[in-house]
C-alpha atoms as a PDB file:
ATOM      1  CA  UNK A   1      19.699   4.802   3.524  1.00  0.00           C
ATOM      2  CA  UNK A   2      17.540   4.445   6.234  1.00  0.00           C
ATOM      3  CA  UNK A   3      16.682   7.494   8.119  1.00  0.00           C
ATOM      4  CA  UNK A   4      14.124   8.890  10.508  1.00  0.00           C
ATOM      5  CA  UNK A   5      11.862  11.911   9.982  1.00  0.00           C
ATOM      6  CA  UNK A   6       9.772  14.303  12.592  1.00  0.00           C
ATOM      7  CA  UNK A   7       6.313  14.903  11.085  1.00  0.00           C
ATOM      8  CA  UNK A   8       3.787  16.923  13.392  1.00  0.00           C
ATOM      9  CA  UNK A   9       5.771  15.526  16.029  1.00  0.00           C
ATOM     10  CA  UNK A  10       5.382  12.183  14.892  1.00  0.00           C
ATOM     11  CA  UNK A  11       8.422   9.828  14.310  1.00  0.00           C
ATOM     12  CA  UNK A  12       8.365   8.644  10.227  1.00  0.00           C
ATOM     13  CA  UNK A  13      10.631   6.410   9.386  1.00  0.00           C
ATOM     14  CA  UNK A  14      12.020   5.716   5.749  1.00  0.00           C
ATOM     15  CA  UNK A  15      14.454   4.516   3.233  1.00  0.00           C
ATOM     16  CA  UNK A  16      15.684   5.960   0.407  1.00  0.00           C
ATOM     17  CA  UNK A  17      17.802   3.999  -2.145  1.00  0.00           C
ATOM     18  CA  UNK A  18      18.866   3.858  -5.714  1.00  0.00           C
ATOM     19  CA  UNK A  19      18.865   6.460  -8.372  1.00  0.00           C
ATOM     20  CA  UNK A  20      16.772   7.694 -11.093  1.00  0.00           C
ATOM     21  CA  UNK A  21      12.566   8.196 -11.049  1.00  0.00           C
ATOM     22  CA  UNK A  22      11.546   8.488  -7.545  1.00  0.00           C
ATOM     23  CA  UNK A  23       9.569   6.343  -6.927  1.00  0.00           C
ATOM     24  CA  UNK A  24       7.440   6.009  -3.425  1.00  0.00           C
ATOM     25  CA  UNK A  25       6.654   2.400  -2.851  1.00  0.00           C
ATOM     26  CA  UNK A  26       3.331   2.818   0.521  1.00  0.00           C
ATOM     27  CA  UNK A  27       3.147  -0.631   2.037  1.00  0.00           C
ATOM     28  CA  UNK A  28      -0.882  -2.197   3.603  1.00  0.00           C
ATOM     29  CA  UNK A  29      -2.387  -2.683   6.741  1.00  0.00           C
ATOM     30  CA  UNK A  30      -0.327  -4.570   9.362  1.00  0.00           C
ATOM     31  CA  UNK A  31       2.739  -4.582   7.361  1.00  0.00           C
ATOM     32  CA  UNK A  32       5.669  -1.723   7.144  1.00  0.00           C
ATOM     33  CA  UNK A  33       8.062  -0.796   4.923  1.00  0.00           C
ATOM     34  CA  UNK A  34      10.018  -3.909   5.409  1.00  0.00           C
ATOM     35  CA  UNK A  35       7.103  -5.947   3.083  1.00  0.00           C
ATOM     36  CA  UNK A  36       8.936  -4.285   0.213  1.00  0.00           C
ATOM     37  CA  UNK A  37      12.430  -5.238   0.910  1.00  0.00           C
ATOM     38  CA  UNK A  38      13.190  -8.000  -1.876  1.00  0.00           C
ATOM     39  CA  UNK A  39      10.640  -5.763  -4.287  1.00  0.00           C
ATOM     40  CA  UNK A  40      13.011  -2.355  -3.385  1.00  0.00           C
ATOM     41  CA  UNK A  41      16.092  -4.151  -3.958  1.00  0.00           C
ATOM     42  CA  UNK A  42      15.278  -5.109  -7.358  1.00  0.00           C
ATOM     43  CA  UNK A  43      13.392  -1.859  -8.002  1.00  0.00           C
ATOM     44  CA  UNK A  44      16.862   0.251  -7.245  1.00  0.00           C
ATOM     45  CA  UNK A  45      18.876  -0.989  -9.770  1.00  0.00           C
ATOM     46  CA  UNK A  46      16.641   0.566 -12.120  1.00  0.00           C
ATOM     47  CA  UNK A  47      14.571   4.052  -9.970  1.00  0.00           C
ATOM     48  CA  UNK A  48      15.254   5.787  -6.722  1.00  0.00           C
ATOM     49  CA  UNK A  49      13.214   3.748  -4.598  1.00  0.00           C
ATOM     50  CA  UNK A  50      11.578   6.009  -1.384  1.00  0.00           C
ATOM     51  CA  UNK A  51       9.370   3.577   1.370  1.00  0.00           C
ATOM     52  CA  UNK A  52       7.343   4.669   4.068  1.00  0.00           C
ATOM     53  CA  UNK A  53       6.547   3.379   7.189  1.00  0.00           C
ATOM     54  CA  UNK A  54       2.970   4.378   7.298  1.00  0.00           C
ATOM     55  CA  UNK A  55       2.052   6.425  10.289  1.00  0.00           C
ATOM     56  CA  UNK A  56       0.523   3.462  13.047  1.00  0.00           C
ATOM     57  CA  UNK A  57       2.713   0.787  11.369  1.00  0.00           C
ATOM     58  CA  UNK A  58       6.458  -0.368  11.508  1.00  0.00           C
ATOM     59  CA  UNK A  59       8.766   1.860  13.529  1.00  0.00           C
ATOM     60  CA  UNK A  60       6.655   5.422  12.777  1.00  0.00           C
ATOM     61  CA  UNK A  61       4.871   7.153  15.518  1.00  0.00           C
ATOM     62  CA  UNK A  62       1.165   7.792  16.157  1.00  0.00           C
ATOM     63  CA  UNK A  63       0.084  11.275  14.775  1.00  0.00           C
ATOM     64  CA  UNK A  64      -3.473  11.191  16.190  1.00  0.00           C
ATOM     65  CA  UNK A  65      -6.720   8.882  17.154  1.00  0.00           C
ATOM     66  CA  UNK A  66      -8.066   8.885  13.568  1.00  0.00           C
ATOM     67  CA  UNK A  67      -5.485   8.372  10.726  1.00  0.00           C
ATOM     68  CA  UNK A  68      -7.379   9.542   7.543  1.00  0.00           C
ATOM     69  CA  UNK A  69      -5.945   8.689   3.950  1.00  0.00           C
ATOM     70  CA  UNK A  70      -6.026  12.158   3.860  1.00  0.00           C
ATOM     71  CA  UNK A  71      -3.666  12.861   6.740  1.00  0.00           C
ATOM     72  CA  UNK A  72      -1.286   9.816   5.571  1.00  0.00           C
ATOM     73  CA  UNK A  73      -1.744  11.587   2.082  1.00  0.00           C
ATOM     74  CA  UNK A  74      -0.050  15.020   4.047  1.00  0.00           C
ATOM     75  CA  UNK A  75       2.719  12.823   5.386  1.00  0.00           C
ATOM     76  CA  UNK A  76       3.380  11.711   2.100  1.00  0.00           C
ATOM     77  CA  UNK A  77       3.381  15.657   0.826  1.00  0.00           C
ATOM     78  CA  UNK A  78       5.813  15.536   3.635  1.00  0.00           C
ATOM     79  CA  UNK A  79       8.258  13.217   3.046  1.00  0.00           C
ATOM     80  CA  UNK A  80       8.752  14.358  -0.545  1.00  0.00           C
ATOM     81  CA  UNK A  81       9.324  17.908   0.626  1.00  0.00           C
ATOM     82  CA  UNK A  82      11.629  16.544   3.212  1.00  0.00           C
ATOM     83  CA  UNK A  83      13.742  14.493  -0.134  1.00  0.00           C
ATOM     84  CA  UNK A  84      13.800  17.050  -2.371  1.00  0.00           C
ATOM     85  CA  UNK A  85      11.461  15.385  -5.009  1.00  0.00           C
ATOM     86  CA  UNK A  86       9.453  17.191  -6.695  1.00  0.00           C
ATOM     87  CA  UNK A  87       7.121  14.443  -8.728  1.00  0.00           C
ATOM     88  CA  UNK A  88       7.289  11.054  -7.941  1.00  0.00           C
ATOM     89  CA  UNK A  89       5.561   7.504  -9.305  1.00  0.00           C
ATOM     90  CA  UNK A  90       3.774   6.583  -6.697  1.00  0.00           C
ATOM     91  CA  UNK A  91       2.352   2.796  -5.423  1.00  0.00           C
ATOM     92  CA  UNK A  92       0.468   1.325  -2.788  1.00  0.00           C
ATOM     93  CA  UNK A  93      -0.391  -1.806  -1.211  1.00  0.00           C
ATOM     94  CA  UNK A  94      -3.867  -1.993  -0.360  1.00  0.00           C
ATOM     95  CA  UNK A  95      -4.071   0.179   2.513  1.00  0.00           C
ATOM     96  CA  UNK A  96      -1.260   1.949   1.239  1.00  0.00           C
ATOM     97  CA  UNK A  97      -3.193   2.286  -1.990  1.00  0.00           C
ATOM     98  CA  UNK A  98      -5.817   4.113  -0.241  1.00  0.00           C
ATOM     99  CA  UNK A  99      -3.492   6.175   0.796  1.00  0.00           C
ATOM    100  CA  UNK A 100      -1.926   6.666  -2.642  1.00  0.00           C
ATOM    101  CA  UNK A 101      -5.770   7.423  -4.432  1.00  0.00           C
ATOM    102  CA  UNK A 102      -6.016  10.379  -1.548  1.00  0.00           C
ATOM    103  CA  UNK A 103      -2.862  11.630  -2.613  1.00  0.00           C
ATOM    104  CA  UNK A 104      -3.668  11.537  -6.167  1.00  0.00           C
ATOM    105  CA  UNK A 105      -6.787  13.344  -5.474  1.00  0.00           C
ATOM    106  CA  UNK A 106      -5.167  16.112  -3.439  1.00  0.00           C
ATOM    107  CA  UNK A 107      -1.900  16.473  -5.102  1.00  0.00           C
ATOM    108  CA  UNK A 108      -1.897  15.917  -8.505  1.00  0.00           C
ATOM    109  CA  UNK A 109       0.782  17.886  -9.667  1.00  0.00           C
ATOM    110  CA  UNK A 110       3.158  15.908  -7.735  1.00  0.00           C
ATOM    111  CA  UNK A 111       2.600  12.615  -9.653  1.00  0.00           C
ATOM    112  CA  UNK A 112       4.130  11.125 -12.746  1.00  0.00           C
ATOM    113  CA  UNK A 113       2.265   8.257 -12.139  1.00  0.00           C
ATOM    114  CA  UNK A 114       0.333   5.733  -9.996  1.00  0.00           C
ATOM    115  CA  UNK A 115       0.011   2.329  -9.558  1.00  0.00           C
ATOM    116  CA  UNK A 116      -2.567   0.352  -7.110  1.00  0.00           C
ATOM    117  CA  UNK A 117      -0.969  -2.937  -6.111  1.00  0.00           C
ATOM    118  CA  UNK A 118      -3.913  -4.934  -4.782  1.00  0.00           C
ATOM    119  CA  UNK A 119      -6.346  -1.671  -3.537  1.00  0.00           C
ATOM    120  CA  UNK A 120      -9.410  -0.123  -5.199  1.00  0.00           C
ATOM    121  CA  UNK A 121     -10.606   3.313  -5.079  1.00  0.00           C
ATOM    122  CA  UNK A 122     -13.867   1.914  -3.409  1.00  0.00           C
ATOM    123  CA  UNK A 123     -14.966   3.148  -0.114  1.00  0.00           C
ATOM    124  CA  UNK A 124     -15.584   0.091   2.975  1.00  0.00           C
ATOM    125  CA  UNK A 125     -19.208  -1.407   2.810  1.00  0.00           C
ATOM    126  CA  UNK A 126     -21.526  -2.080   5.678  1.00  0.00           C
ATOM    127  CA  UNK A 127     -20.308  -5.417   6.497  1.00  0.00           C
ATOM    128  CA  UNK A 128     -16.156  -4.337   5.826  1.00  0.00           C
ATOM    129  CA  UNK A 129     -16.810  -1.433   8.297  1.00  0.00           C
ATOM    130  CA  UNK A 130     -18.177  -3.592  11.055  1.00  0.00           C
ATOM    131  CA  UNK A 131     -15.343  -5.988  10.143  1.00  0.00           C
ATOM    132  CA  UNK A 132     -13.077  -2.996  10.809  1.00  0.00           C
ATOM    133  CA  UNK A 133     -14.532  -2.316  14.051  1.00  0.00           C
ATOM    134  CA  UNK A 134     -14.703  -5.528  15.257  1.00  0.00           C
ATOM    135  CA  UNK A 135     -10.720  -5.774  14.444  1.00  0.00           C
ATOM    136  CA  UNK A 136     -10.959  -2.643  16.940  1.00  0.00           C
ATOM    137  CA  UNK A 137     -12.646  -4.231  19.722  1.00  0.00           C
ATOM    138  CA  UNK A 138     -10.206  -6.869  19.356  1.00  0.00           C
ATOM    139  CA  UNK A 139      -7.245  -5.231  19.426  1.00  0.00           C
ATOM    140  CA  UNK A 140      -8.577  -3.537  22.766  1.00  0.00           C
ATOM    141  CA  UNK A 141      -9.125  -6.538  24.015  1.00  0.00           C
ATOM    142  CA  UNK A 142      -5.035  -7.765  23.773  1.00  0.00           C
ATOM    143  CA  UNK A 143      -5.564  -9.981  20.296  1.00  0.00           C
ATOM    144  CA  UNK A 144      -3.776  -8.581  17.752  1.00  0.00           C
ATOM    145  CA  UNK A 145      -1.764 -11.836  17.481  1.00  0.00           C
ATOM    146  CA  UNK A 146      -4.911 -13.366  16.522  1.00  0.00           C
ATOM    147  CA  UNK A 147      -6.050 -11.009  14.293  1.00  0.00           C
ATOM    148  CA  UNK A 148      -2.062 -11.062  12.524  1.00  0.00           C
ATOM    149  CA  UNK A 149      -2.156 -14.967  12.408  1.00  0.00           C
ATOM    150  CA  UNK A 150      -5.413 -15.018  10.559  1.00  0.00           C
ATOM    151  CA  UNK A 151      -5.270 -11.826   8.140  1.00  0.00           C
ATOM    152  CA  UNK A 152      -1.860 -12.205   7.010  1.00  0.00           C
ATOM    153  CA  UNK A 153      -2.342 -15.876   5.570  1.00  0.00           C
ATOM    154  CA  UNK A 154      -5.214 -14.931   4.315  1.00  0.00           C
ATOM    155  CA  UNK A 155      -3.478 -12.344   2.208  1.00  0.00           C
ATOM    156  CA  UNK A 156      -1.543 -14.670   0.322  1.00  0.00           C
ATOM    157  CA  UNK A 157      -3.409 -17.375  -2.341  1.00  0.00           C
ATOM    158  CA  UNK A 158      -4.756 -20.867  -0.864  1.00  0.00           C
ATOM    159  CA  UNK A 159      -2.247 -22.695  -3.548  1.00  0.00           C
ATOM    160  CA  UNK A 160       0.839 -20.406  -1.898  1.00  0.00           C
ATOM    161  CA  UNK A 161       0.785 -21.127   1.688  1.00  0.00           C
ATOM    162  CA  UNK A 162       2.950 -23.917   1.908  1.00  0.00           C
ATOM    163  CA  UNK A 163       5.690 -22.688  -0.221  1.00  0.00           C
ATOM    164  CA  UNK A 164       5.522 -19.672   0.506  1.00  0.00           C
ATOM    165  CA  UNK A 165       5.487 -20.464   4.294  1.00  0.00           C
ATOM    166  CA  UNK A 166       8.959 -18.410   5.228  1.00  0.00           C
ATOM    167  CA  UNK A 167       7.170 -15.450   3.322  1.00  0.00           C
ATOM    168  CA  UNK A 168       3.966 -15.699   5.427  1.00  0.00           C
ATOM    169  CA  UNK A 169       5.922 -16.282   9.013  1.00  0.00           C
ATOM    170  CA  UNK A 170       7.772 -13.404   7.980  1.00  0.00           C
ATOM    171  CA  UNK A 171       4.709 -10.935   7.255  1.00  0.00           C
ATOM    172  CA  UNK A 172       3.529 -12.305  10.840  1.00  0.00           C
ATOM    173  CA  UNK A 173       6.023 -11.493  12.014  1.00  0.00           C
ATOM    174  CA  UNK A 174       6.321  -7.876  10.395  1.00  0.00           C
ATOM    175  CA  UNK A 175       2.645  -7.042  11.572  1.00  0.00           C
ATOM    176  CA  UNK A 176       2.966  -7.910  15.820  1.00  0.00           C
ATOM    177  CA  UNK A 177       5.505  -4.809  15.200  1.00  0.00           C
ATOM    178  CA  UNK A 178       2.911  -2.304  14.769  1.00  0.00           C
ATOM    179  CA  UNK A 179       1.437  -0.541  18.350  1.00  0.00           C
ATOM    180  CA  UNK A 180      -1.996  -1.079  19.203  1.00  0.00           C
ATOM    181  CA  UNK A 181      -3.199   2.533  19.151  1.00  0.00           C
ATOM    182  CA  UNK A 182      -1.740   2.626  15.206  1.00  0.00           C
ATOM    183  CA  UNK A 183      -3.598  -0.019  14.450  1.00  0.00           C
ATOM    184  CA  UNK A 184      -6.634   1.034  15.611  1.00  0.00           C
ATOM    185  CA  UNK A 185      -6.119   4.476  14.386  1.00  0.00           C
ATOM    186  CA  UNK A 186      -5.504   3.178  10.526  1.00  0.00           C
ATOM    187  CA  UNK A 187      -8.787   0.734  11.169  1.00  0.00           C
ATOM    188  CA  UNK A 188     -10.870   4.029  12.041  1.00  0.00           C
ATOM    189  CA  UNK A 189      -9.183   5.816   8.813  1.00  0.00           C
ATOM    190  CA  UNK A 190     -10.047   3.395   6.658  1.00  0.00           C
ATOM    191  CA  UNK A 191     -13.531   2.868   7.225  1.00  0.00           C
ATOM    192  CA  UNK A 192     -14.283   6.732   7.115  1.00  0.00           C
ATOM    193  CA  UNK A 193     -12.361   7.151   3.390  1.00  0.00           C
ATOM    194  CA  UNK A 194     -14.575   8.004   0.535  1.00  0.00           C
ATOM    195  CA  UNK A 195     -14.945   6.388  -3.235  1.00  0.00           C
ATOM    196  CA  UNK A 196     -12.673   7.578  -4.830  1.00  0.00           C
ATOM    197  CA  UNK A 197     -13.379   6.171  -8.235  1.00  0.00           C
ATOM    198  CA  UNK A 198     -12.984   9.830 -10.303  1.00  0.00           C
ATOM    199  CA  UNK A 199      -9.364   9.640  -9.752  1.00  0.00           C
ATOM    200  CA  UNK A 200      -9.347   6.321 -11.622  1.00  0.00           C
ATOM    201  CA  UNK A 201     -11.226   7.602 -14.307  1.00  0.00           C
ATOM    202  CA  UNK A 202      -9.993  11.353 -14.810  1.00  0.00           C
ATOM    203  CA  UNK A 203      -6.251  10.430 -13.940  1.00  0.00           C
ATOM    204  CA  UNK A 204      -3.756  12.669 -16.383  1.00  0.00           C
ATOM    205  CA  UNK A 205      -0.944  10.513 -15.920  1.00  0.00           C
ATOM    206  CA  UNK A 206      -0.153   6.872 -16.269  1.00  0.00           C
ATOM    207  CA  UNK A 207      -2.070   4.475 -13.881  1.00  0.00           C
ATOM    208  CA  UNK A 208      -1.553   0.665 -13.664  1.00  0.00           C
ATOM    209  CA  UNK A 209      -3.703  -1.394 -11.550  1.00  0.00           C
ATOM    210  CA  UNK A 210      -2.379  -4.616 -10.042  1.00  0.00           C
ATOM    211  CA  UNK A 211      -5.059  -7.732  -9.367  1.00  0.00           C
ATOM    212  CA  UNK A 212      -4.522 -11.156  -8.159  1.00  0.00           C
ATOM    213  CA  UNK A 213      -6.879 -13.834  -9.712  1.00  0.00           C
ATOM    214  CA  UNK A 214      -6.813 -15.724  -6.343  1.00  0.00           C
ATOM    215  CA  UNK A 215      -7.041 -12.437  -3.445  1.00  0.00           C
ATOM    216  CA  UNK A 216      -9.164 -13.947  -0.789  1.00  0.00           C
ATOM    217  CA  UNK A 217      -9.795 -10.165   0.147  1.00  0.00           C
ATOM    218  CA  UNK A 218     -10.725  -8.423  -3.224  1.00  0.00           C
ATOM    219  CA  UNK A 219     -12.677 -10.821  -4.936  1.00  0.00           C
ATOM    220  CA  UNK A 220     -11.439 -10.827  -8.756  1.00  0.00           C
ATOM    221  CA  UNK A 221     -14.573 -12.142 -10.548  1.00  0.00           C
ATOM    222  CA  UNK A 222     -16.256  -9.311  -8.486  1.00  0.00           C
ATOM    223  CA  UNK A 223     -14.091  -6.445  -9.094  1.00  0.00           C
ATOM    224  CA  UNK A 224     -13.764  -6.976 -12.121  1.00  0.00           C
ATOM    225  CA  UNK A 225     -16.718  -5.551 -13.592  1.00  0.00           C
ATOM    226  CA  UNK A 226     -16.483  -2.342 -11.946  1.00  0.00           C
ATOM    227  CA  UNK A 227     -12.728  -1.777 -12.984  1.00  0.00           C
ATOM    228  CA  UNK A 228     -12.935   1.549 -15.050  1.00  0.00           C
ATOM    229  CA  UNK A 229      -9.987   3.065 -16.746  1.00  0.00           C
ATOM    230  CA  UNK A 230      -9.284   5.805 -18.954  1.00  0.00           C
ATOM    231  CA  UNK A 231      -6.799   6.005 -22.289  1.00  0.00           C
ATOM    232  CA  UNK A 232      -3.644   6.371 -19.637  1.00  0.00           C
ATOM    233  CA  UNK A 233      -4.477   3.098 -17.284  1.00  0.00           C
ATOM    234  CA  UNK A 234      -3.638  -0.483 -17.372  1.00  0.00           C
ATOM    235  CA  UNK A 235      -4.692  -3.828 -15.890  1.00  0.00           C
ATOM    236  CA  UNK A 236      -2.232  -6.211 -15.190  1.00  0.00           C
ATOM    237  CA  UNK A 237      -3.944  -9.396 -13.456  1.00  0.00           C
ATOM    238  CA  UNK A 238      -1.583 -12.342 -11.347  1.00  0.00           C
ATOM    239  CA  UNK A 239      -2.853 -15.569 -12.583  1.00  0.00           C
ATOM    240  CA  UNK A 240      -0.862 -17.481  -9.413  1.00  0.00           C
ATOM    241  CA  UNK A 241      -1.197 -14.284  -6.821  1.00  0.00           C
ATOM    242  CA  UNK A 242      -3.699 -13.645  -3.961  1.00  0.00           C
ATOM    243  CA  UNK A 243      -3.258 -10.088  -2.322  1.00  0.00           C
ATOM    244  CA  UNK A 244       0.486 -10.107  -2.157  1.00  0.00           C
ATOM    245  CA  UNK A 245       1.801 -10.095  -5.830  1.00  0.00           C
ATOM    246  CA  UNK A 246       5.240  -8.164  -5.202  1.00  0.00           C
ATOM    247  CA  UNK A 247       5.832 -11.760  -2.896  1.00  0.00           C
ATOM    248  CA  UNK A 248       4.018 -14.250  -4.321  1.00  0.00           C
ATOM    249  CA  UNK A 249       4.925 -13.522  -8.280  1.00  0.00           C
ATOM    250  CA  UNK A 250       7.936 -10.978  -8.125  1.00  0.00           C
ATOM    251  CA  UNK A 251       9.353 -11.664 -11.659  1.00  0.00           C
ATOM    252  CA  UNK A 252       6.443 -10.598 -13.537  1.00  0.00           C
ATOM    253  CA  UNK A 253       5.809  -7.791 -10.995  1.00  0.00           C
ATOM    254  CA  UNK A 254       9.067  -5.959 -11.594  1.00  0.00           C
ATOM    255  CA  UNK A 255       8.914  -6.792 -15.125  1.00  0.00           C
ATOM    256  CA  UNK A 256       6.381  -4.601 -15.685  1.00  0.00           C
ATOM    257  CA  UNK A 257       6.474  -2.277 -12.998  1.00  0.00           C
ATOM    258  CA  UNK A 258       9.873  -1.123 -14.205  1.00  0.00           C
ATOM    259  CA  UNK A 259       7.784  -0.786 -17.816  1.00  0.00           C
ATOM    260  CA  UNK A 260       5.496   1.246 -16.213  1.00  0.00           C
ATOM    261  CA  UNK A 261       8.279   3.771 -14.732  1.00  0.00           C
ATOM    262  CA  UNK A 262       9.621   4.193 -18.473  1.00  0.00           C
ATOM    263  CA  UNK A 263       6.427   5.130 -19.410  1.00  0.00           C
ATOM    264  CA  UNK A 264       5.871   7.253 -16.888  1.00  0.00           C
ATOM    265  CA  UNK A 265       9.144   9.089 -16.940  1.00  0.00           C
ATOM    266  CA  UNK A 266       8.890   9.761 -20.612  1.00  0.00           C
END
C-alpha cells in the first residue's frame, strides 16, 4: 500500500507491504523508492517491507535547504511512529545508508538490525566534497540530465552495462524525477555528515555490510582494509556487482538478506 505522509509539512511518500519483521528498505542518491521494487517484492513474501522516498528524492517534498542524515534520520523516527512499529531492520543504499548509520547512532533502541547495502560509515573527503559541490553548481546551472546519465551508469559494474541496459535506462529514468532544490539539498547533507565508524564497531545488534567487488564508486581493494566489525557483523562481498547489488545480483542478495532478518528477529 502506497500512501502519503505530512512530515514538518513536508510531503513523504511510502509503501508498506507484506507481513512479518518490519523491515525499512532507504534507497541512494538520485534514486527513490521505486529502485527497490523487484527487491520489495521478493522481500514481502517473507518481512513487512516499509520504503521511503527520501526527503529531496522521488515524489517526497523538500523539508529545508540542508538535508542532514540527521534530519532524514528524524523522518525515519517519523515514519515508524506514523506505522506503528516499534523496532525495525533497517537498510540503506548508499546515501540511504548514511542515512541508516545516523539513525543507528541516534536511535538505537529502535533497531533489530542494520544492514549497509553499498555505503560506509566514512565521512566525504576533500576531493568527494568538491565533487559534491560541483554536482551543485551543476544542477543550478539546468544539468541534472547530465549529471543522471553519467552517475547512474556508473553505479552499475563495467561487465553489466549491456545486459543490464533496461535496468540502467530505468534508474535514469527514476533519478530526472527528483526536483532540483532536493537534490541539491541531499548534496549539501551529505558532505557535512560525520564518520561514523563507532556505530560499526559498538553496534548491539546484527549488522551486515554489503560490497560489490566491481563499485566504480567505493573502491573494494580500498575499503577493504578499513572494514571493522564487531562479534554481531558480517561481510557479504558481490563478486559480479558494482554499486547496485539488489539489481545487478538479486538471487544471492535476498538469499541472504532474508538470513539476516532470521537472525535478527530471533
Amino acid at each position: 500500500m502506497e500512501k502519503i505522509l505530512d512530515y514538518k509539512g513536508c510531503p513523504v511518500r511510502i509503501t508498506d507491504e507484506g507481513t512479518g519483521v518490519p523491515v525499512v528498505l532507504l534507497h541512494g542518491y538520485l534514486e527513490s523508492l521505486n529502485i527497490w521494487d523487484a527487491f520489495a517484492d521478493r522481500l514481502k513474501e517473507h518481512c513487512r517491507v516499509i520504503c521511503i522516498d527520501i526527503p529531496g528524492h522521488g515524489k517526497s517534498g523538500v523539508i529545508d535547504e540542508v538535508h542532514s542524515m540527521e534530519l532524514m534520520a528524524q523522518t525515519v523516527q517519523f515514519v515508524l511512529d506514523a506505522q506503528l512499529i516499534e523496532k525495525c531492520i533497517l537498510t540503506g543504499h548508499s546515501m540511504g545508508g548514511y542515512a541508516a548509520l545516523a539513525f543507528a547512532e541516534n536511535y538505537p533502541e529502535r533497531l533489530l538490525g542494520l544492514c549497509l547495502f553499498h555505503a560506509t560509515p566514512f565521512a566525504d573527503t576533500e576531493e568527494k566534497i568538491q565533487n559534491r559541490d560541483r554536482e551543485i553548481e551543476m544542477i543550478k546551472a539546468g544539468k541534472k540530465d547530465l549529471i543522471c546519465k553519467t552517475n547512474i551508469p556508473k553505479g552499475f559494474a563495467d561487465d553489466n552495462l549491456a545486459i543490464l541496459k533496461n535496468e540502467v535506462d530505468r534508474a535514469i529514468r527514476i533519478a530526472m524525477q527528483s526536483s532540483n532544490n532536493g537534490i541539491i539539498a541531499l548534496l549539501r547533507g551529505m558532505k557535512s555528515r560525520p564518520d561514523r565508524s563507532h556505530v560499526i564497531k559498538t553496534a548491539g545488534y546484527p549488522l551486515l555490510w554489503i560490497l560489490g567487488k566491481k563499485d566504480n564508486y567505493i573502491q573494494f581493494e580500498n575499503i577493504r582494509p578499513r572494514i571493522e566489525l564487531n562479534d554481531l557483523g558480517a561481510l557479504l562481498v558481490l563478486e559480479n556487482s558494482g554499486h547496485m547489488g539488489f539489481i545487478e545480483e538479486p538471487d544471492i542478495s535476498v538469499e541472504r538478506f532474508v538470513s539476516f532478518t532470521g537472525k535478527c528477529s530471533g
